[in-house]
Protein backbone atom coordinates (compact mmCIF):
# COMPACT_ATOMS: atom_id res chain seq x y z
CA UNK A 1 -26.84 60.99 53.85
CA UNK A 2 -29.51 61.10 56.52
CA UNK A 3 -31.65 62.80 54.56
CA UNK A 4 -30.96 61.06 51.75
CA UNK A 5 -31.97 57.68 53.99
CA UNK A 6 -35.45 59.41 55.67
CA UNK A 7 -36.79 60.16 51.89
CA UNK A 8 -36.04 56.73 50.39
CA UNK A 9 -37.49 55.25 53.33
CA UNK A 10 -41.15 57.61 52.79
CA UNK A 11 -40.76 56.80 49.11
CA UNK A 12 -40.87 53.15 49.57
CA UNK A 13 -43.26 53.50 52.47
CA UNK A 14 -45.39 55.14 49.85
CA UNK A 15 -45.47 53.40 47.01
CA UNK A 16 -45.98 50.10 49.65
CA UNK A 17 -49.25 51.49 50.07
CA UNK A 18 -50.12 52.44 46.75
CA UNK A 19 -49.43 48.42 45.94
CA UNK A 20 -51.48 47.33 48.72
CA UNK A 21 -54.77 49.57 48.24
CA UNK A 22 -54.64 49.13 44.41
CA UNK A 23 -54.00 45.38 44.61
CA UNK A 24 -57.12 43.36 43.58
CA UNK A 25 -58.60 41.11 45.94
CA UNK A 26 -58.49 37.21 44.75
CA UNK A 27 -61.64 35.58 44.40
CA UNK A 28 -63.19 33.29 46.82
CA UNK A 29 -64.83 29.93 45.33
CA UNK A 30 -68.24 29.02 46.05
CA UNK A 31 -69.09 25.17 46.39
CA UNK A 32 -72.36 23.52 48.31
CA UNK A 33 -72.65 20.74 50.12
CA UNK A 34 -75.75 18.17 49.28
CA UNK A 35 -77.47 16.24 52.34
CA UNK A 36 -80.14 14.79 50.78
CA UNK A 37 -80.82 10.44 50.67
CA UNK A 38 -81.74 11.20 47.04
CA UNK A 39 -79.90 13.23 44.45
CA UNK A 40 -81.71 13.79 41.05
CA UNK A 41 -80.73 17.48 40.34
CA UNK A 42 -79.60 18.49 36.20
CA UNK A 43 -77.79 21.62 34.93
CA UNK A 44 -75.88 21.80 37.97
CA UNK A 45 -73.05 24.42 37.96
CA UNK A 46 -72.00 24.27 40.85
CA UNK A 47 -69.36 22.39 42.55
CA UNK A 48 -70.96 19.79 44.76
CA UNK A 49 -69.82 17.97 47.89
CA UNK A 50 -72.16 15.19 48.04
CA UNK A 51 -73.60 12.34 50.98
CA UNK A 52 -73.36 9.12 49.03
CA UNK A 53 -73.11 7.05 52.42
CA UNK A 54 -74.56 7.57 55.81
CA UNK A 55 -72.31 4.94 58.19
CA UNK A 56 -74.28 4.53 61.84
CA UNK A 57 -73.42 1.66 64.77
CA UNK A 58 -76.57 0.64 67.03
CA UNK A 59 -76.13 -3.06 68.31
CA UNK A 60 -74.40 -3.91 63.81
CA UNK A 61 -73.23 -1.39 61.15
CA UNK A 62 -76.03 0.21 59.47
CA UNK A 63 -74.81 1.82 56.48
CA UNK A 64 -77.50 3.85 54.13
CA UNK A 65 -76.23 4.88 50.48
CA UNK A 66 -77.77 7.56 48.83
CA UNK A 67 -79.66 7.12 46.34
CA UNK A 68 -77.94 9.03 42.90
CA UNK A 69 -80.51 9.34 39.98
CA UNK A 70 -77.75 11.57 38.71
CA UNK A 71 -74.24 12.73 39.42
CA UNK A 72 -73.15 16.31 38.28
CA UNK A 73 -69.16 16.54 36.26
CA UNK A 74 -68.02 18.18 39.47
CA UNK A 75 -68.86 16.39 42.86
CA UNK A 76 -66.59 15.48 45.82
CA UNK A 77 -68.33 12.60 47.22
CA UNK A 78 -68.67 12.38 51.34
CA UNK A 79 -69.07 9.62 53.80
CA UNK A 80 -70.71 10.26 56.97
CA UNK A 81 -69.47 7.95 59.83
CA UNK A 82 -70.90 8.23 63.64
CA UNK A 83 -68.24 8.13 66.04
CA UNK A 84 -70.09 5.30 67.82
CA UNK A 85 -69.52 3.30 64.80
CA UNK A 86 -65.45 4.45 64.66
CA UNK A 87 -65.86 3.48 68.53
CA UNK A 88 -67.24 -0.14 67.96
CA UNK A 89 -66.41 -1.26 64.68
CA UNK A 90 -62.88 -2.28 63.00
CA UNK A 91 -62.00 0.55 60.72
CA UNK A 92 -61.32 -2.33 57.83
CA UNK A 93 -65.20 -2.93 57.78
CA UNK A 94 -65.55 0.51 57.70
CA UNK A 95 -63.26 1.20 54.82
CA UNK A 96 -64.66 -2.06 52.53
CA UNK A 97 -68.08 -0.36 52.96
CA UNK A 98 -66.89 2.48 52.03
CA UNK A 99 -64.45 1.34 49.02
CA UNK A 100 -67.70 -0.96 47.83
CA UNK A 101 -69.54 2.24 47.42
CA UNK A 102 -67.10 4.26 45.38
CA UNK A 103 -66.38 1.56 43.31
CA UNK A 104 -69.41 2.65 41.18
CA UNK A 105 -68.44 6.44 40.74
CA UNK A 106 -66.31 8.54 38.89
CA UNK A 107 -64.42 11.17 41.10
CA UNK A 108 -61.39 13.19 41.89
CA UNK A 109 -61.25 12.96 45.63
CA UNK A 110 -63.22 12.07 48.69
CA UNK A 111 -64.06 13.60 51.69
CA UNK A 112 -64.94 11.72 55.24
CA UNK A 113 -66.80 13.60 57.67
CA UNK A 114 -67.05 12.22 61.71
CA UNK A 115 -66.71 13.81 64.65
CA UNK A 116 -64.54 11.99 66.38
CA UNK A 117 -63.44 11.65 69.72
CA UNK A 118 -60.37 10.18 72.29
CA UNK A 119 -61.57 6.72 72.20
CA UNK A 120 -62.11 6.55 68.51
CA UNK A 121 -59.06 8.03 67.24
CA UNK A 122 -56.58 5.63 66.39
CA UNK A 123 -59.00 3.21 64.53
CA UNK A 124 -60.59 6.63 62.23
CA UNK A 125 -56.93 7.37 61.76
CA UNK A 126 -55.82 4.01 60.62
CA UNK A 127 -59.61 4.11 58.11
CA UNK A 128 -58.12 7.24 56.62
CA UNK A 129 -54.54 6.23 56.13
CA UNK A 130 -56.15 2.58 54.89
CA UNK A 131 -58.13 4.78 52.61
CA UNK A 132 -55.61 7.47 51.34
CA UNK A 133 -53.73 4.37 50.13
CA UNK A 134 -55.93 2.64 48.73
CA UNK A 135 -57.88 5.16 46.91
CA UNK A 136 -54.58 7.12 46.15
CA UNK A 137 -56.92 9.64 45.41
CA UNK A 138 -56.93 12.98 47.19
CA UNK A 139 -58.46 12.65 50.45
CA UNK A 140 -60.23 15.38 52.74
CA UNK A 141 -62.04 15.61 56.20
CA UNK A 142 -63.68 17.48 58.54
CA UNK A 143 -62.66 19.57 60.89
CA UNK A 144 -64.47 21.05 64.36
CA UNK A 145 -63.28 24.05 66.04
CA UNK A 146 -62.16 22.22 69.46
CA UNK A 147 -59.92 20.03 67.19
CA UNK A 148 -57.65 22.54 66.57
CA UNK A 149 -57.99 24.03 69.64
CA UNK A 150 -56.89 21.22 71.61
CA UNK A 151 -54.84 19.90 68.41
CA UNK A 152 -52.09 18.02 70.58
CA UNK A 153 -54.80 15.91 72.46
CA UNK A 154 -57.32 15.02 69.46
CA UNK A 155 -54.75 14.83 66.91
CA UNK A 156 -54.46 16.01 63.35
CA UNK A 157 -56.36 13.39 60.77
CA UNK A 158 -53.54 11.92 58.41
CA UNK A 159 -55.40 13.62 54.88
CA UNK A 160 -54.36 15.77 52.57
CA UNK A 161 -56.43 18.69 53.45
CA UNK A 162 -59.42 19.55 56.57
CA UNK A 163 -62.59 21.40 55.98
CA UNK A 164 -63.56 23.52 58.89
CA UNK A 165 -67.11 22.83 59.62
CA UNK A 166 -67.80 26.65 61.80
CA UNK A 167 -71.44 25.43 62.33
CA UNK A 168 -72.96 23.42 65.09
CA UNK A 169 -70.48 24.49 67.85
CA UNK A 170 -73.21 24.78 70.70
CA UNK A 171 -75.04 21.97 73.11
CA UNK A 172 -78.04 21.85 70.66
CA UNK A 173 -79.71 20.11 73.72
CA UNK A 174 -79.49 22.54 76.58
CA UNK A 175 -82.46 24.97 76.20
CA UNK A 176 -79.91 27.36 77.41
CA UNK A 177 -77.88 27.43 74.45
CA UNK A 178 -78.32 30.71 72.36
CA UNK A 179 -77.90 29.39 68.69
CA UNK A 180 -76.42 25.78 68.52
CA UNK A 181 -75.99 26.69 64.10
CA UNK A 182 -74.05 29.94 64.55
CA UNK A 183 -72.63 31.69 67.63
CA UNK A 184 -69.79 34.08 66.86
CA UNK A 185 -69.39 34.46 70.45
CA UNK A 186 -68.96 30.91 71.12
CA UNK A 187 -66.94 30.02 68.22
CA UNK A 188 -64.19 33.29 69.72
CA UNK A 189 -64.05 31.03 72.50
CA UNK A 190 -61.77 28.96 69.88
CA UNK A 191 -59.79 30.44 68.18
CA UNK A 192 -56.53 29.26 69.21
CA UNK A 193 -53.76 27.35 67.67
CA UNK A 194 -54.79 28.03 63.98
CA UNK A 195 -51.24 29.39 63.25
CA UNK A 196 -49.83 25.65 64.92
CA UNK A 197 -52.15 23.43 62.89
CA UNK A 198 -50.91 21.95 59.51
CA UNK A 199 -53.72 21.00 57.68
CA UNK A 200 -54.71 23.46 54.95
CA UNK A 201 -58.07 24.06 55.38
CA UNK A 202 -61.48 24.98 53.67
CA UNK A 203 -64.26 26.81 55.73
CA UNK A 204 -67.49 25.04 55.71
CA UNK A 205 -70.53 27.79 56.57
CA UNK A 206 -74.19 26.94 57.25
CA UNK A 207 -77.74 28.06 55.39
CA UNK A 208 -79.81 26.65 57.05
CA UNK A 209 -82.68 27.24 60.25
CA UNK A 210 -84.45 24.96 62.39
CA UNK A 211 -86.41 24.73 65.44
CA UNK A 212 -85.59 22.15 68.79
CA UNK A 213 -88.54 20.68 70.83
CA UNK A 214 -88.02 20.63 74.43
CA UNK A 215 -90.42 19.09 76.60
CA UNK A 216 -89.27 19.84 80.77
CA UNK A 217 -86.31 21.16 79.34
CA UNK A 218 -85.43 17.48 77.60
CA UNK A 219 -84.53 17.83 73.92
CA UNK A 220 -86.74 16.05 71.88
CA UNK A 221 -86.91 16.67 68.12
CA UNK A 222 -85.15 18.65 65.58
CA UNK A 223 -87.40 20.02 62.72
CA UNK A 224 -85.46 21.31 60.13
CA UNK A 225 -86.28 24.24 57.35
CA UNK A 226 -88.37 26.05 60.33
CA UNK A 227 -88.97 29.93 59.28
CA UNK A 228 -90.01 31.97 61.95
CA UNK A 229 -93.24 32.88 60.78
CA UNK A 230 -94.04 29.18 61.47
CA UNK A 231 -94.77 30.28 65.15
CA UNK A 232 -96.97 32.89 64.26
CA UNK A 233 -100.12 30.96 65.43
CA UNK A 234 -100.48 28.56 68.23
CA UNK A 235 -97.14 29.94 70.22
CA UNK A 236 -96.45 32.26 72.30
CA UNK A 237 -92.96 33.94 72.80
CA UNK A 238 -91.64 33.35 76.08
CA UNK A 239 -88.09 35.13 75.64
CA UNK A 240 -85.97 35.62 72.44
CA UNK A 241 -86.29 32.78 69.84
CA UNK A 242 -88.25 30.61 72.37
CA UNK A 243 -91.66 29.62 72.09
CA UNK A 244 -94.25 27.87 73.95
CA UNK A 245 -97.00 25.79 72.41
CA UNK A 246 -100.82 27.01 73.30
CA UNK A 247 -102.11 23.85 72.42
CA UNK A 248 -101.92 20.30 71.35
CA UNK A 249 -101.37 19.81 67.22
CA UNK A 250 -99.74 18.88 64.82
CA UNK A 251 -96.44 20.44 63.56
CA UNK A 252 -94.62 19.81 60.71
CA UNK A 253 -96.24 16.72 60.19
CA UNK A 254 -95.19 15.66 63.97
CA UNK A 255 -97.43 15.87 67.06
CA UNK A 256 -96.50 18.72 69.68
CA UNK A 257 -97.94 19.02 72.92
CA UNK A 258 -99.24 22.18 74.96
CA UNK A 259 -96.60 24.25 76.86
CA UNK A 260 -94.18 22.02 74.80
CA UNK A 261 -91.06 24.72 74.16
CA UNK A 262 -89.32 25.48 70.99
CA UNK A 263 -86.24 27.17 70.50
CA UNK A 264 -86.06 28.77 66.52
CA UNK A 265 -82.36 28.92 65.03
CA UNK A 266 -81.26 30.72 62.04
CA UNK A 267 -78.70 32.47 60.58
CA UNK A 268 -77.95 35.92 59.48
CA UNK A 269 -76.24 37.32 56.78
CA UNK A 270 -74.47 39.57 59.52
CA UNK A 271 -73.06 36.51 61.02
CA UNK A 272 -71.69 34.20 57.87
CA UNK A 273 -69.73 37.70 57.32
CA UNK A 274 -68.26 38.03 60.90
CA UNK A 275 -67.65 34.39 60.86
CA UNK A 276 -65.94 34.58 57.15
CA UNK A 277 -63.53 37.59 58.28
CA UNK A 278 -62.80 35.65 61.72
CA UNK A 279 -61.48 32.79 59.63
CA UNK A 280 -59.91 34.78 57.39
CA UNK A 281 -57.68 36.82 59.83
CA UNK A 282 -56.89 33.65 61.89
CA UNK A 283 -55.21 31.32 58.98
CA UNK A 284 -53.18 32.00 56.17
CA UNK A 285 -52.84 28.38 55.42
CA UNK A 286 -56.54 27.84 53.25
CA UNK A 287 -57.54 27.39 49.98
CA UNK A 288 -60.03 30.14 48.62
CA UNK A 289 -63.30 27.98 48.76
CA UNK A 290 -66.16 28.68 50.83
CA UNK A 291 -68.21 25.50 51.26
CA UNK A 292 -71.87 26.49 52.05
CA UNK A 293 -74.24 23.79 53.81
CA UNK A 294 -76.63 23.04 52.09
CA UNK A 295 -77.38 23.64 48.14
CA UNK A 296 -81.30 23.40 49.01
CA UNK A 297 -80.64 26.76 50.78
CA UNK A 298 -78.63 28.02 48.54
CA UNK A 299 -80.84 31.05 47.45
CA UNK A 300 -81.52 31.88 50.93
CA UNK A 301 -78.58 35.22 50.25
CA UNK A 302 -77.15 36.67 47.83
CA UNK A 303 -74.31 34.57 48.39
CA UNK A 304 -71.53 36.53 45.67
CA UNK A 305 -71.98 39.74 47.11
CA UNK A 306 -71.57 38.03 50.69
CA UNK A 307 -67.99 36.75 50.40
CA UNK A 308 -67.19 39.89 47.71
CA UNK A 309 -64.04 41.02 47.97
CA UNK A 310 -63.55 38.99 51.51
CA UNK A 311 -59.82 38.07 51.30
């Protein structure tokens, strides 16, 4: 009988493993995310997440819509709100600014994206729950990595689904920081609570490079779509991705000044993989749709053979 009991158990130990190595990997979706004030793109194929409202608070709302020459079939459209705005301003303004807006479009769902913080929770909350009803469409937002961290204190937004944004998770200001668009490093420092948090989620992954002006270590500007052969003439490399101006010009369309340091940001195809398996291994709970930012960049890799065979 005990024999009987040691090779059932190596059969089905076995055949387990022929099921698992011959099972074929599910595809993973690719969508983009448009950023643009103007959309006027045709023969889109792509499914498209796109800005139709940028929603700021200086001393009065300032809301900027974006300005759609054309809308593809397939677009998710997103609201940017500041959290100074979620901070200062009743969420019902908020949501009749943004309700006035979508009035004009045909979609499926929306998706809000803001950042934010203690003091602005309970009035974002109560904008998304006075938005999920009133829409009673499917509604979405984004997600940062310290938010699920530290999930009890910032609270989970009342949607039907979160997009992890695993991008921008560095002090773009201190001239210390390594890579304020993708640190692997930094973003391990997170990864905690993922198996607690109940929002499904979609990961979010970043295209693009830029470069940050410091002048006596203040940040000043951030020029985006910087390739590192930009700083081939009138720079000098001080230390790894840093750069010091020889002399006064123009850059970008911007003046710089000498000795004026910039620190060039990009991201490698070696990173969008470590950060896709990371996010893979630490949920179960996500839909199969990589969200890359942004569709201007979107030739930048070979983007199907990237996320091949990833889940």
């Amino acid at each position: 009988m005990k024999k009987i009991l040691i090779i059932l158990s190596a059969v089905f130990l076995i055949s387990s493993f022929f099921l698992i190595s011959t099972k074929k990997p599910e595809s993973l979706f690719i969508s983009f995310y448009s950023w643009e004030n103007s959309f006027d793109k045709k023969d889109i194929n792509e499914k498209l997440y796109i800005k139709v409202l940028d929603i700021a608070y200086s001393t009065k709302l300032e809301i900027v819509t974006t300005n759609l020459k054309t809308t593809p079939k397939d677009f998710v459209p997103v609201i940017y709100i500041t959290n100074e705005t979620m901070k200062n301003v009743d969420y019902s303004l908020v949501s009749n600014a943004i309700l006035k807006t979508l009035k004009n479009l045909n979609f499926n769902e929306v998706q809000i994206d803001c950042d934010w913080s203690d003091s602005s929770q309970s009035n974002y909350f109560k904008l998304l729950e006075d938005l999920k009803t009133k829409l009673n469409k499917p509604l979405s937002a984004t997600i940062r990595l310290h938010q699920i961290k530290y999930y009890v204190k910032t609270g989970i937004p009342p949607v039907d689904y979160g997009v992890l944004m695993y991008y921008n998770m560095s002090d773009i200001t201190n001239i210390d920081t390594k890579n304020s668009i993708l640190d692997n490093d930094i973003a391990k420092k997170y990864h905690y609570n993922f198996d607690n948090y109940k929002l499904k989620l979609k990961l979010a992954l970043p295209l693009y490079s830029q470069a940050i002006q410091f002048r006596e270590n203040k940040a000043l500007s951030i020029f985006e779509g910087v390739e590192r052969s930009d700083f081939d003439s009138n720079f000098i490399e001080i230390s790894p991705n840093l750069y010091k101006v020889l002399n006064s010009t123009y850059f970008k369309g911007r003046y710089i000044y000498k000795d004026d340091i910039f620190r060039f940001e990009d991201v490698k195809k070696e990173d969008l993989k470590i950060a896709l398996d990371d996010f893979m291994n630490l949920t179960k709970n996500r839909f199969d749709e990589i969200i890359f930012y942004t569709l201007k960049y979107k030739n930048k890799f070979d983007l199907d053979n990237l996320i091949k065979g990833k889940i």
